[in-house]
Protein backbone atom coordinates (compact mmCIF):
# COMPACT_ATOMS: atom_id res chain seq x y z
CA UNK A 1 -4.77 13.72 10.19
CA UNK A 2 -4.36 10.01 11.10
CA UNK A 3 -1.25 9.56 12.86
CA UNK A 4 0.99 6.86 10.87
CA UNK A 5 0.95 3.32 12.02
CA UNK A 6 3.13 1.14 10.85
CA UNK A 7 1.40 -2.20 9.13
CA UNK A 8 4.17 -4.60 11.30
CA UNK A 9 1.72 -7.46 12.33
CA UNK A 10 0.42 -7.51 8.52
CA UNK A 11 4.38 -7.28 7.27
CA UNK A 12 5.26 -10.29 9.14
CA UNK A 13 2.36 -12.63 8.25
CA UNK A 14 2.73 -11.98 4.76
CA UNK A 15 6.57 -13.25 5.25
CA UNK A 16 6.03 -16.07 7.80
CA UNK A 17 2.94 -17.02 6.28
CA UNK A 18 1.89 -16.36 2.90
CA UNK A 19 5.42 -16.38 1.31
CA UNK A 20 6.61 -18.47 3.61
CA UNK A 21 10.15 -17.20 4.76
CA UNK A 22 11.05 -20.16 6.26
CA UNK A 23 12.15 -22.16 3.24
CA UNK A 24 15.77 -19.58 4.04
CA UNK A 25 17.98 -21.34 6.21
CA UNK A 26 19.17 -17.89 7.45
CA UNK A 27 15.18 -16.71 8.17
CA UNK A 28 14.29 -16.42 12.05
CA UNK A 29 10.67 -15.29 12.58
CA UNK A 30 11.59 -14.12 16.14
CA UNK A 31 14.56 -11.87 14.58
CA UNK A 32 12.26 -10.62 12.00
CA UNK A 33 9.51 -9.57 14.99
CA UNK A 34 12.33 -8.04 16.76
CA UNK A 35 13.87 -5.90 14.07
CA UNK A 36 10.30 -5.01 12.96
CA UNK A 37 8.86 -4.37 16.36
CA UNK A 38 11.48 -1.94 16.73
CA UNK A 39 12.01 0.07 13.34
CA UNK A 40 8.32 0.91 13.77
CA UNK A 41 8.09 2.98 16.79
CA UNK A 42 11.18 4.74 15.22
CA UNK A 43 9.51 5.50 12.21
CA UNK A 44 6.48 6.49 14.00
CA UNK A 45 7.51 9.07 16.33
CA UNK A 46 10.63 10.07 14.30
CA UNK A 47 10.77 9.74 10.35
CA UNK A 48 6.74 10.39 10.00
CA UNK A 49 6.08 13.44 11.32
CA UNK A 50 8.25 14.91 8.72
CA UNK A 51 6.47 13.76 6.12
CA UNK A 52 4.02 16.71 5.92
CA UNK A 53 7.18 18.94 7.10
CA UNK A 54 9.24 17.80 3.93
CA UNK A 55 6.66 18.10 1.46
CA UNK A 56 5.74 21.26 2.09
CA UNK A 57 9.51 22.73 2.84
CA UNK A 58 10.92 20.25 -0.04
CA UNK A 59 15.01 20.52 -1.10
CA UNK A 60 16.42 23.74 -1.95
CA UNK A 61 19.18 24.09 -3.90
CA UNK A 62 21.37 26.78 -2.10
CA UNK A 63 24.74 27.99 -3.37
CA UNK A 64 25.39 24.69 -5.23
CA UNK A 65 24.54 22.31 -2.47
CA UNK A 66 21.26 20.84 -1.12
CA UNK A 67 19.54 21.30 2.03
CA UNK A 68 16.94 18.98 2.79
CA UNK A 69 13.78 20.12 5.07
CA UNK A 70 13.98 20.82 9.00
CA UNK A 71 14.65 17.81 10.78
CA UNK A 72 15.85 15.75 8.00
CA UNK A 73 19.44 15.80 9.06
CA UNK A 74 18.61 14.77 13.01
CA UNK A 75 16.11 11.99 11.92
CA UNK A 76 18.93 10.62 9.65
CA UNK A 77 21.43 11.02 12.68
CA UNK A 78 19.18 8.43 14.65
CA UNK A 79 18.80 6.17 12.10
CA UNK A 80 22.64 5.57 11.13
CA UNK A 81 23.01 5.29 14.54
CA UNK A 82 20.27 2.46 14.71
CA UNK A 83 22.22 0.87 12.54
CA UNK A 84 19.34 0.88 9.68
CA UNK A 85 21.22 1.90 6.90
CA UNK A 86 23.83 -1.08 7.76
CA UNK A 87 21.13 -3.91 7.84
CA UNK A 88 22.30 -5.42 4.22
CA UNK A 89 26.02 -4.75 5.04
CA UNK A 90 28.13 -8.07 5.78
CA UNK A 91 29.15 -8.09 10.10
CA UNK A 92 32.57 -7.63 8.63
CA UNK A 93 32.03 -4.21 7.80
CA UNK A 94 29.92 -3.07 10.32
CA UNK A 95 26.33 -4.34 9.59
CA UNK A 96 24.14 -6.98 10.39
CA UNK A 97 24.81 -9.15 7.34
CA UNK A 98 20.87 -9.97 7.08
CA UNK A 99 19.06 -10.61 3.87
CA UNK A 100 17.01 -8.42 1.57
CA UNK A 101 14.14 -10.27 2.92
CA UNK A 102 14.51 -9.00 6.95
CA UNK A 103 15.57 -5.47 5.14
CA UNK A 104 11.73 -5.63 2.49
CA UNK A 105 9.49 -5.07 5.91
CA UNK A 106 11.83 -2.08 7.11
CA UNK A 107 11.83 -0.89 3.73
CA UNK A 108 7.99 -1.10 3.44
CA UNK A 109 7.80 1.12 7.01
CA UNK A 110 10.60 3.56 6.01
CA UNK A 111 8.25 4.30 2.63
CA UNK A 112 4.90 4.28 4.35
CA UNK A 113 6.42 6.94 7.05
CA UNK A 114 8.37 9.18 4.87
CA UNK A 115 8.64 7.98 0.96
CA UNK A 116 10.85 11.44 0.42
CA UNK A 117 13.60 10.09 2.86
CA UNK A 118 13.59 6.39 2.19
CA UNK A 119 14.38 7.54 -1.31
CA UNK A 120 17.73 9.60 0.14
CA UNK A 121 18.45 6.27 2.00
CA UNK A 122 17.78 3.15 0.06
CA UNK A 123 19.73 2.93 -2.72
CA UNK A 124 22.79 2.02 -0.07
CA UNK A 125 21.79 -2.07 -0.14
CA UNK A 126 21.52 -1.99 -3.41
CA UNK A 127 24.63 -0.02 -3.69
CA UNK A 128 26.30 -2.75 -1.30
CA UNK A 129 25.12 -5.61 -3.56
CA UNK A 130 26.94 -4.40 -6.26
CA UNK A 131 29.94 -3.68 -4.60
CA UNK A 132 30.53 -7.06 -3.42
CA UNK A 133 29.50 -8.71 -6.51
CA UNK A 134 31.38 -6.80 -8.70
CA UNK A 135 33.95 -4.59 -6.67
CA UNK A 136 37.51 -4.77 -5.93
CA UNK A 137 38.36 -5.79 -2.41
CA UNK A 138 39.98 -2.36 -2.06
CA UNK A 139 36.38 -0.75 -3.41
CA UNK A 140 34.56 -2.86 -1.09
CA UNK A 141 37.18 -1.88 2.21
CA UNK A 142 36.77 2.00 1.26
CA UNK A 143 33.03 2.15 0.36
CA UNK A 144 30.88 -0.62 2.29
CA UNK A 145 31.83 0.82 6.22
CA UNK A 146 30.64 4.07 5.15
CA UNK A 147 27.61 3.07 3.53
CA UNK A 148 26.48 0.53 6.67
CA UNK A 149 27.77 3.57 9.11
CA UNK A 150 25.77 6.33 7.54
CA UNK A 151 28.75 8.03 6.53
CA UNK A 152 28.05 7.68 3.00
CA UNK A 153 24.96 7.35 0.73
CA UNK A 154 24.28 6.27 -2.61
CA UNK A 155 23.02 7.38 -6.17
CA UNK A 156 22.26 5.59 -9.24
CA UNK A 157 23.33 7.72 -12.43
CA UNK A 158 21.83 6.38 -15.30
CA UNK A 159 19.20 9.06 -16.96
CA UNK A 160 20.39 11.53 -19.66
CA UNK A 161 18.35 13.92 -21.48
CA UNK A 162 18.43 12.17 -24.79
CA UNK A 163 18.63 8.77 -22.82
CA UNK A 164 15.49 7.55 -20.51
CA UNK A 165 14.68 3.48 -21.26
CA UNK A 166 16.91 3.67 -24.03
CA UNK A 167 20.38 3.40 -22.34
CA UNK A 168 22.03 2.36 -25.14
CA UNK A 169 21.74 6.23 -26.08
CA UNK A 170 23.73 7.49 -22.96
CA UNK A 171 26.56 9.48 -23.84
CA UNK A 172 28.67 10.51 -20.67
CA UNK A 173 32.43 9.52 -21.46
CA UNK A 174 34.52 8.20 -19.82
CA UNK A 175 38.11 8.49 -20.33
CA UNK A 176 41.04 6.83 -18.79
CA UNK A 177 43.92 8.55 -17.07
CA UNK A 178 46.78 8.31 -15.22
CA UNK A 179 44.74 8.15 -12.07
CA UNK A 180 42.36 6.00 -13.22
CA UNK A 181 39.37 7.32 -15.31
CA UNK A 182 37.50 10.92 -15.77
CA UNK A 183 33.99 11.20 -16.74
CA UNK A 184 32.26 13.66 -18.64
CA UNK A 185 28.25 14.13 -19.61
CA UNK A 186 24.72 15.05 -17.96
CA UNK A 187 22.46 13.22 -15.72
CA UNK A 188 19.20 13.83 -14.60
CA UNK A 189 16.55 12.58 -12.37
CA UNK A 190 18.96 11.46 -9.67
CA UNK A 191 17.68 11.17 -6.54
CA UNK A 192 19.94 12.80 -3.72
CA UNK A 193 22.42 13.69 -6.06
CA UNK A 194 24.10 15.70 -2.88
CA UNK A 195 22.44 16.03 0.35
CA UNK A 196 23.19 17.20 3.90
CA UNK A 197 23.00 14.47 5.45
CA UNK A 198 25.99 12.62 4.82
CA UNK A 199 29.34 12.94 4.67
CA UNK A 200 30.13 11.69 1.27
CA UNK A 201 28.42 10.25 -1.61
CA UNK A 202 28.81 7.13 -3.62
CA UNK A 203 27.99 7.73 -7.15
CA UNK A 204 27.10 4.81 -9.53
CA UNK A 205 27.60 6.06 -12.75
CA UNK A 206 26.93 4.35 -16.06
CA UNK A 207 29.39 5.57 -18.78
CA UNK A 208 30.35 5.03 -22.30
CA UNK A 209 33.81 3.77 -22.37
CA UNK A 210 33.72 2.44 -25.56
CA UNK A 211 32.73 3.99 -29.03
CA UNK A 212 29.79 5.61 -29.41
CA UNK A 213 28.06 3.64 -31.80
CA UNK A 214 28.71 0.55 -29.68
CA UNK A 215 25.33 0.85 -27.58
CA UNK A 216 24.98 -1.33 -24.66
CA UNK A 217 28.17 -2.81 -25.39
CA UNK A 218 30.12 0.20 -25.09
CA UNK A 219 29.12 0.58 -21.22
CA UNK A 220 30.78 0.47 -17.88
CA UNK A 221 29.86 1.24 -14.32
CA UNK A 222 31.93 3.60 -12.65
CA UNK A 223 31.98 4.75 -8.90
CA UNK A 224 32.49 8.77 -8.44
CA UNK A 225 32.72 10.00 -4.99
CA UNK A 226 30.89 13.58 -4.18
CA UNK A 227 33.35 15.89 -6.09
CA UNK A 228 33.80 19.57 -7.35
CA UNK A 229 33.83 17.81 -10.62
CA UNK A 230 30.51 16.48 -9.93
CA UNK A 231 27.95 19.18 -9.11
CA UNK A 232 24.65 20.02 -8.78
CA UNK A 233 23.19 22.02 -11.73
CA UNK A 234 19.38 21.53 -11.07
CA UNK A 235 16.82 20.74 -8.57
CA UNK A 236 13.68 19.78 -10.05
CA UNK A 237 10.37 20.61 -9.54
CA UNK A 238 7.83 17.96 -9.07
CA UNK A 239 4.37 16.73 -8.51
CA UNK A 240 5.21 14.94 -5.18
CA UNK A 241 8.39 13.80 -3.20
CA UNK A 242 9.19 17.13 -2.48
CA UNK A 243 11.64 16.42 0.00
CA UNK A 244 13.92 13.73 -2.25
CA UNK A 245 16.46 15.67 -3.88
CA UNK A 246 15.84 15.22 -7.23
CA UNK A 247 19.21 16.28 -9.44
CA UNK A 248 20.34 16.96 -12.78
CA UNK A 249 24.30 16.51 -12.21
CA UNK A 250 27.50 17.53 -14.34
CA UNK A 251 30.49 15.76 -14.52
CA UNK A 252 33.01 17.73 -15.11
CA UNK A 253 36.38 15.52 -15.54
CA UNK A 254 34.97 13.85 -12.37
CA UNK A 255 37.59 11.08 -11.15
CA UNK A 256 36.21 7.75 -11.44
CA UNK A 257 36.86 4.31 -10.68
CA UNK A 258 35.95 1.44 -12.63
CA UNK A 259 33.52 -0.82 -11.38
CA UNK A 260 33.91 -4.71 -12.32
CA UNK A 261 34.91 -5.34 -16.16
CA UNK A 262 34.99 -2.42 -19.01
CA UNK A 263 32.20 -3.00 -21.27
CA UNK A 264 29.73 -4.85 -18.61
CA UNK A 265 28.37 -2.11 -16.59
CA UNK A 266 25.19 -2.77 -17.88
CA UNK A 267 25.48 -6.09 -16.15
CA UNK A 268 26.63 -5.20 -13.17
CA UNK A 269 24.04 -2.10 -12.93
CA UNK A 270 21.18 -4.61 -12.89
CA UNK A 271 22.31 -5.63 -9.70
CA UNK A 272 21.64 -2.01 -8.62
CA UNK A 273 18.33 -2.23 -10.67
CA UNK A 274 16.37 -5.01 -9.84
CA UNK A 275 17.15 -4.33 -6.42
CA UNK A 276 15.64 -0.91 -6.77
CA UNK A 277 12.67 -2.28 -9.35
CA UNK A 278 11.41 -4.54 -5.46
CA UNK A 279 12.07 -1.84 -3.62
CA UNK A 280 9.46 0.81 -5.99
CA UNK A 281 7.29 -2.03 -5.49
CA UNK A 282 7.11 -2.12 -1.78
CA UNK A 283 7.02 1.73 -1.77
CA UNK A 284 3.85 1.23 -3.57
CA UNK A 285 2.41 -1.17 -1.36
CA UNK A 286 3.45 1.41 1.39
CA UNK A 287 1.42 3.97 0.40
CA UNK A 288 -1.87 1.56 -0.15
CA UNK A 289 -1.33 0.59 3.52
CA UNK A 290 -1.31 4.35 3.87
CA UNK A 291 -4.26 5.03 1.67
CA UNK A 292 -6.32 2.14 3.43
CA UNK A 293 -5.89 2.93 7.09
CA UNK A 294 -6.36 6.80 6.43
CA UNK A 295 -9.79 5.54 4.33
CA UNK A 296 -11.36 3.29 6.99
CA UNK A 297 -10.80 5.57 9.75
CA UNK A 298 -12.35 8.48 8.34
CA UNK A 299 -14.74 5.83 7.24
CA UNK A 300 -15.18 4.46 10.27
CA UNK A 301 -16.37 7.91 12.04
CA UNK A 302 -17.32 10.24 9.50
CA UNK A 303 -21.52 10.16 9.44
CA UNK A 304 -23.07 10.29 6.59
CA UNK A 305 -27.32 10.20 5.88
CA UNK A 306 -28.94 6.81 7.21
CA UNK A 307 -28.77 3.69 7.34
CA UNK A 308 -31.50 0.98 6.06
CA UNK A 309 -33.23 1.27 9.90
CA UNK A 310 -33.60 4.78 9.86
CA UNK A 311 -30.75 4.93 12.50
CA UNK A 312 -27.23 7.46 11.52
CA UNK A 313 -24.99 6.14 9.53
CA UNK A 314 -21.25 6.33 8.79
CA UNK A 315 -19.17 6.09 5.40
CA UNK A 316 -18.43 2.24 6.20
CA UNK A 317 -22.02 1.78 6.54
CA UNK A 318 -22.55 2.03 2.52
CA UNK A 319 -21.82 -0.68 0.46
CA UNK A 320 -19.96 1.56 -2.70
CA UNK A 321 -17.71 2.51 0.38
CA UNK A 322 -16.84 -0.60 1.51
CA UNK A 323 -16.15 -1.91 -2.09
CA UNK A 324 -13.64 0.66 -1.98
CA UNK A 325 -12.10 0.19 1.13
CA UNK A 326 -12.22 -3.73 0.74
CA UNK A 327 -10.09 -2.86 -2.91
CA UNK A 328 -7.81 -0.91 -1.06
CA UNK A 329 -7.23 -3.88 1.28
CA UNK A 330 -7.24 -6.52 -1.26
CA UNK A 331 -4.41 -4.28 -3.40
CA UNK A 332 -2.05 -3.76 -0.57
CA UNK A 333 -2.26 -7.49 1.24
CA UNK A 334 -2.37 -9.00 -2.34
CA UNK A 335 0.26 -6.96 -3.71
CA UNK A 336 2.82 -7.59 -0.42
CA UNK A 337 2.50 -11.07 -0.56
CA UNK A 338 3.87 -11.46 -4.47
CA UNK A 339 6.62 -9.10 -3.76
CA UNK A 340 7.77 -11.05 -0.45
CA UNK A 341 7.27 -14.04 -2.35
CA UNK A 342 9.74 -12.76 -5.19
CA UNK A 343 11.96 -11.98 -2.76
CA UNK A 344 11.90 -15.28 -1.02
CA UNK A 345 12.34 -17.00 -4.54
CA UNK A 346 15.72 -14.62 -5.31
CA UNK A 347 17.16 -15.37 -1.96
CA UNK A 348 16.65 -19.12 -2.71
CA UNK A 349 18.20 -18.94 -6.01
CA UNK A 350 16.67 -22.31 -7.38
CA UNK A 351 14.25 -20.58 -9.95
CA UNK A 352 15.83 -17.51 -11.76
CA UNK A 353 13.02 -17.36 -14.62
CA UNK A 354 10.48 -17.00 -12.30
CA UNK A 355 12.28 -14.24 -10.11
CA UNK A 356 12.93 -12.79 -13.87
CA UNK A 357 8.93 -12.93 -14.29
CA UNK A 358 8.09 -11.80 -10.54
CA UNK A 359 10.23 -9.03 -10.87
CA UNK A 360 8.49 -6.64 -13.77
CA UNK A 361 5.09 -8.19 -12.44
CA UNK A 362 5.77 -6.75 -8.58
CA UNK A 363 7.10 -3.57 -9.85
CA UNK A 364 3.77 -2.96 -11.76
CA UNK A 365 0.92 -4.44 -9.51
CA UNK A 366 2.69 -2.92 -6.74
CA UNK A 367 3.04 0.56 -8.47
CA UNK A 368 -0.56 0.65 -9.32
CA UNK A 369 -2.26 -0.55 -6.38
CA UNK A 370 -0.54 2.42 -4.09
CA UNK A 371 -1.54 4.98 -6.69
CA UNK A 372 -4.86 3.20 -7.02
CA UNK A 373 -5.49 3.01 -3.23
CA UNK A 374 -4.71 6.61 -2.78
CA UNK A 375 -7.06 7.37 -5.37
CA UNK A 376 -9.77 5.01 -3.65
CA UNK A 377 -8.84 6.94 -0.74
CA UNK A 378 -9.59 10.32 -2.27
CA UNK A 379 -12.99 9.11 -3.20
CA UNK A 380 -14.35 8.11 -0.25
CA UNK A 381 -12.48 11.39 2.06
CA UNK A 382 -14.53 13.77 -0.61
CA UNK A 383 -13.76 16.87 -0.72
CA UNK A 384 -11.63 16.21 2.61
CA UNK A 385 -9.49 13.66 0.58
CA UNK A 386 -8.79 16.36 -1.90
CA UNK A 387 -7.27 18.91 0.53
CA UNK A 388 -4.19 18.73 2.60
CA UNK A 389 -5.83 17.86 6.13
CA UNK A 390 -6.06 14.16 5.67
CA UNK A 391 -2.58 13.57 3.99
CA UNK A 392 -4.55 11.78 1.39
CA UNK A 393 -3.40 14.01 -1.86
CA UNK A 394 -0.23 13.80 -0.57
CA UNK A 395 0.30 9.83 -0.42
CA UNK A 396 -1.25 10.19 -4.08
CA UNK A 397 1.50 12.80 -5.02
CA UNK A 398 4.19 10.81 -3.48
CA UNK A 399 2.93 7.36 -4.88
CA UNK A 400 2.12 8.54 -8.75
CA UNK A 401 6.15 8.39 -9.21
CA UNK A 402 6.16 4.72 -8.57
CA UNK A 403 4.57 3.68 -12.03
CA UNK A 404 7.27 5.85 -14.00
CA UNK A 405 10.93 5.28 -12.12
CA UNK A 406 12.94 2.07 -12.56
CA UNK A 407 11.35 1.51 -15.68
CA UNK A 408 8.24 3.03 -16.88
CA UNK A 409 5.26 0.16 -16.47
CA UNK A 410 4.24 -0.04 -19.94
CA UNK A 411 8.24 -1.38 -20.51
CA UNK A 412 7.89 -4.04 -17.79
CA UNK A 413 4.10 -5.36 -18.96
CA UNK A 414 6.48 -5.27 -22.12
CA UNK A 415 8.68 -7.53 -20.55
CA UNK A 416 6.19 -10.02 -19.11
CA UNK A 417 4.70 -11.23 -22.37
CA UNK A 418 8.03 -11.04 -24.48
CA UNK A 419 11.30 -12.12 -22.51
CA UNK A 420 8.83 -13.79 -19.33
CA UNK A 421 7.13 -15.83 -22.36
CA UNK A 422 10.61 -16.88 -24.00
CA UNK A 423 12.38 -17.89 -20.76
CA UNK A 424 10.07 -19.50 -19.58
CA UNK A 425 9.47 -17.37 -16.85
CA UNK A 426 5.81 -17.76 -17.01
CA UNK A 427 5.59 -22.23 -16.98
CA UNK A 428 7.23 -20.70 -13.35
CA UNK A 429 4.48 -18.49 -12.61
CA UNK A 430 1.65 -20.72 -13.24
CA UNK A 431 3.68 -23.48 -11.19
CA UNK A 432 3.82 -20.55 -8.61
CA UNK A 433 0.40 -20.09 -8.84
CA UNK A 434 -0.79 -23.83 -8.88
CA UNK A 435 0.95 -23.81 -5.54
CA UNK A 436 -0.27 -20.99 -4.11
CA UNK A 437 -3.80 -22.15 -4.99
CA UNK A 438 -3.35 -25.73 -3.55
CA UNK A 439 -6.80 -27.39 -3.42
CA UNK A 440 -8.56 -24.26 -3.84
CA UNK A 441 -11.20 -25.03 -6.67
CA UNK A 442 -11.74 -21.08 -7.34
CA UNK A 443 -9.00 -20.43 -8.96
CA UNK A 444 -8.69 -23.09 -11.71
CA UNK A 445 -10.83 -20.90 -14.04
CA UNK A 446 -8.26 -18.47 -13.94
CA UNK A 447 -5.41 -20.27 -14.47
CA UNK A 448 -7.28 -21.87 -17.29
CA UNK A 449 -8.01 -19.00 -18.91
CA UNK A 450 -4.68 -17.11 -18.32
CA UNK A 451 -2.96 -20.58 -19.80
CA UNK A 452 -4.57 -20.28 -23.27
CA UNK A 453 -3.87 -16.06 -23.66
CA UNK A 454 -0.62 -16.99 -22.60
CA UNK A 455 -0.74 -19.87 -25.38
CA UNK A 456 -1.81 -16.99 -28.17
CA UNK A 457 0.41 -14.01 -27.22
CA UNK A 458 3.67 -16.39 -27.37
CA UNK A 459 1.71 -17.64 -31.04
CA UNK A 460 0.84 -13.50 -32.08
CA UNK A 461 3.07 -12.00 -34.12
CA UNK A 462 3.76 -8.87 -32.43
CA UNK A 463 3.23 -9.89 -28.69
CA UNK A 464 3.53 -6.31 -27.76
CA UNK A 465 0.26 -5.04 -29.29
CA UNK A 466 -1.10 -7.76 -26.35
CA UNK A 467 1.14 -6.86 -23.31
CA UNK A 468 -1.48 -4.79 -21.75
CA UNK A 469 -3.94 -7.72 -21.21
CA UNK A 470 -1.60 -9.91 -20.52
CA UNK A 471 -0.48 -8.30 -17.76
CA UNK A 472 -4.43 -7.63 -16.14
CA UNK A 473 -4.74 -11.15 -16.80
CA UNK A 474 -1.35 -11.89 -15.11
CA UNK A 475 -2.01 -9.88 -12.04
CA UNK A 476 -5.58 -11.09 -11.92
CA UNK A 477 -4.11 -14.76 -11.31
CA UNK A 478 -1.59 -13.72 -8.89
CA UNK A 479 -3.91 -11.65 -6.45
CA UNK A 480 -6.24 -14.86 -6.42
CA UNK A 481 -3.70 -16.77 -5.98
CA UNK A 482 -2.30 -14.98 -3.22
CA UNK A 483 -5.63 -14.23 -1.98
CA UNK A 484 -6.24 -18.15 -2.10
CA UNK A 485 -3.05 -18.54 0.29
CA UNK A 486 -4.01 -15.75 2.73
CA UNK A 487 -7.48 -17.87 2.66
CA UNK A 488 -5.62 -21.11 3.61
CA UNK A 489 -3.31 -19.17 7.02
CA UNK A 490 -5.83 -16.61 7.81
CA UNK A 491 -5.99 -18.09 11.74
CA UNK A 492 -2.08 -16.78 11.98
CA UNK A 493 -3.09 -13.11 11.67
CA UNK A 494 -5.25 -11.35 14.50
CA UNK A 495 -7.80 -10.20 12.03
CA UNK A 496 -8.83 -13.60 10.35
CA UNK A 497 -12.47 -13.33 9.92
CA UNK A 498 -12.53 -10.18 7.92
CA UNK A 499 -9.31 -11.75 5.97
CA UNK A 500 -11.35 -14.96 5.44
CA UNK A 501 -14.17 -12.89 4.67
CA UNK A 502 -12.49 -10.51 1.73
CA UNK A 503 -10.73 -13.68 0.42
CA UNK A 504 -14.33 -15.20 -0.46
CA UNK A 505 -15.48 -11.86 -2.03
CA UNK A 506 -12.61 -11.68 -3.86
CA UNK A 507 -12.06 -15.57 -5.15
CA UNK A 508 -15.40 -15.88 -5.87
CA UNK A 509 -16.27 -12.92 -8.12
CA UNK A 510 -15.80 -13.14 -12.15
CA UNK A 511 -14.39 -9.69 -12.52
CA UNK A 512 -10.71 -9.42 -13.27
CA UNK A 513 -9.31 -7.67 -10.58
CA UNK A 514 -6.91 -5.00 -12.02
């Protein structure tokens, strides 16, 4: 198996020099290096080599609790006392008070080392965001030291089993009393719903406090600390991420406290949300890093027949090969750059539309290109890519998951041509793109073209029926686009003729990309 390396020089050209990082008054490239150039040799020689451990131990549920895979517990140990889990969390409390931006390339690592874990683990930034947008003072003093310590880790508790994308459906109670409020209902799908790794739990919990037939309106966000009340009743099984806790929950007359105003907790659960919809995003761009440096080393050595001088050949020698690998490549740069972009645009603040467009757009070209790099992947390992020796089934296992959680994809290419279209979310994008591009005379026939389906979907009466081709069509602009930028700073990354090299192949070819 190829040993995990972590993709930190490609990480931190993307955000120095394709989304350009700089525009943050807080962003220092030489901070970024540092924190980069030291999570990875952490994640190398600590988080990944239970990655194969964990998926083949996974959680067990044992007498109510759950105990996560040999040397889970110790490899969490190290990293709270890194500091990594406190990289969001304001210096007041403990952390380093750095942006989502620094945490995005840790992130990325954490998922490309050990998806299984990074899912225990990274729900606490989001978890902090909300908290200090919409917490107490007294909520944000209890909860935000233990969450930047390691103390304390976080779920999000929104799935029921008659309530998936619809949340207006959810019916957990909540109930007021003279200690504040009780809930009452199922969840499922919550990832590290308990966990042996920390001391306590934070759980998010959306709850109807209102009537029932009040739908969204009739919500509130509730916190619920790890309980008696609130217990394990399930561990599922599942086609990958063996090793994430995966919980259907009970509350039970849990004790809760109300988070922010009653009746907003849909509002205030977004925060959680779009947080988490980046964060899928990167794990799928972690796991086509993955996929591609698994693919072109096997490439790289395995021989296979002859090449056009009679001489041995390897897999890289054939050209189907290299289309695949050079996809791979062009999926996982391509599909980096957007999301550091969005996140570059949210920290700025100056164009919410567009981070409102960005956001569904990441989330599904990100999804897609680690499932379809793993696939890729498969293809060109054989029958080696379809057993467990290369770790190639595995990353497509773990990666399948991304284009289903936080919203299924087929709601979010929803999204893109109905509320992106109406906001005017997409005039951003093709401004985006335009500047992206600059003087790059390749890809004006795209943006022509994706300018007049964009001009007939928002005409169409049912813009739904055309969501799915707007969205190729979308992410077809945006990877050129990107690509086009990469073009344009290639001499800033070590590797700058084959960059400059898959940038032509890909700019100058008439096929739609995804």
């Amino acid at each position: 198996m190829t040993s995990f390396k972590a993709p930190a020089e490609d990480i931190l050209f993307s955000l120095n020099h394709v989304a350009d990082a700089a525009r943050l008054d807080e962003w220092d490239a030489v901070i970024a290096s540092d924190i980069l150039n030291h999570f990875a040799p952490f994640a190398e020689s600590v988080i990944a080599p239970l990655n194969a451990v964990g998926d083949e131990q996974g959680a067990q549920l044992q007498n109510g609790r759950v105990r996560m895979p040999e040397g889970f517990g110790n490899a969490f140990a190290q990293l709270a006392a890194g500091g990594w889990q406190g990289l969001a969390a304001p210096e007041e409390y403990g952390g380093m008070g750095l942006s989502s931006v620094y945490g995005a390339g840790v992130s990325e690592i954490f998922s490309g080392a050990n998806h299984a874990l990074q899912m225990v683990c990274n729900l606490v930034p989001g978890a902090i965001a909300t908290l200090q947008r919409f917490g107490s003072q007294k909520q944000q003093d209890t909860w935000i030291p233990g969450l930047a310590d390691g103390s304390v880790l976080s779920t999000m508790c929104l799935t029921e089993p008659a309530a998936g994308s619809d949340l207006s459906a959810i019916r957990t109670t909540a109930k007021p009393d003279q200690d504040g409020w009780v809930l009452n209902g199922e969840k499922i799908f919550i990832s590290g719903g308990d966990q042996d790794l920390s001391d306590d739990i934070l759980h998010l919990v959306l709850a109807r406090s209102g009537p029932a037939d009040a739908g969204i309106v009739g919500l509130s966000l509730f916190l619920c600390r790890r309980q008696p009340a609130a217990r394990v009743t399930r561990l599922e099984g599942k086609l990958g991420l063996h090793a994430s806790p995966t919980c259907q929950m009970l509350f039970d007359d849990a004790k809760a406290e109300l988070v922010g105003e009653e009746g907003a907790g849909l509002k205030a659960m977004f925060t959680l949300m779009n947080h988490a919809r980046l964060d899928v995003a990167l794990q799928g761009v972690a796991h086509a890093a993955r996929a591609a440096d698994i693919t072109a080393s096997y490439a790289a050595e395995r021989k296979q027949g002859r090449g056009a001088d009679g001489a041995t050949a390897v897999l890289h020698d054939h050209a189907d090969v290299r289309r695949m690998i050079e996809t791979q490549r062009m999926l996982e740069l391509g599909s980096r750059a957007l999301c550091h972009i969005a996140l570059v645009e949210l920290e700025l603040g100056n164009r919410p539309e567009l981070v409102e467009f960005l956001t569904p757009l990441c989330k599904v070209l990100g999804s897609e290109a680690g499932i379809q790099a793993a696939d890729l992947g498969i293809q060109v390992l054989g029958g080696y890519g379809y057993l467990k020796e290369y770790g190639i089934e595995q990353i497509w296992r773990d990666a399948r998951i991304c284009a289903i959680y936080e919203g299924a994809n087929g709601i979010h290419t929803r999204s893109l041509a109905t509320r992106g279209l109406r906001s005017g979310g997409a005039d951003g994008f093709e401004t985006l793109c335009r500047e992206l591009a600059g003087h790059d005379e390749r890809v004006r026939p795209t943006l022509a073209r994706w300018a007049t389906v964009k001009d007939e979907i928002a005409a169409a009466k049912d813009a739904t029926e055309l969501a799915h081709r707007f969205y190729r069509l979308t992410a077809d602009l945006a990877l050129r686009a990107v690509w086009a930028r990469i073009d344009a700073v290639a001499d800033a990354h070590s590797d700058a003729r084959v960059l400059k090299a898959l940038a032509a192949k890909i700019l100058n070819t008439q096929e739609v990309l995804m």
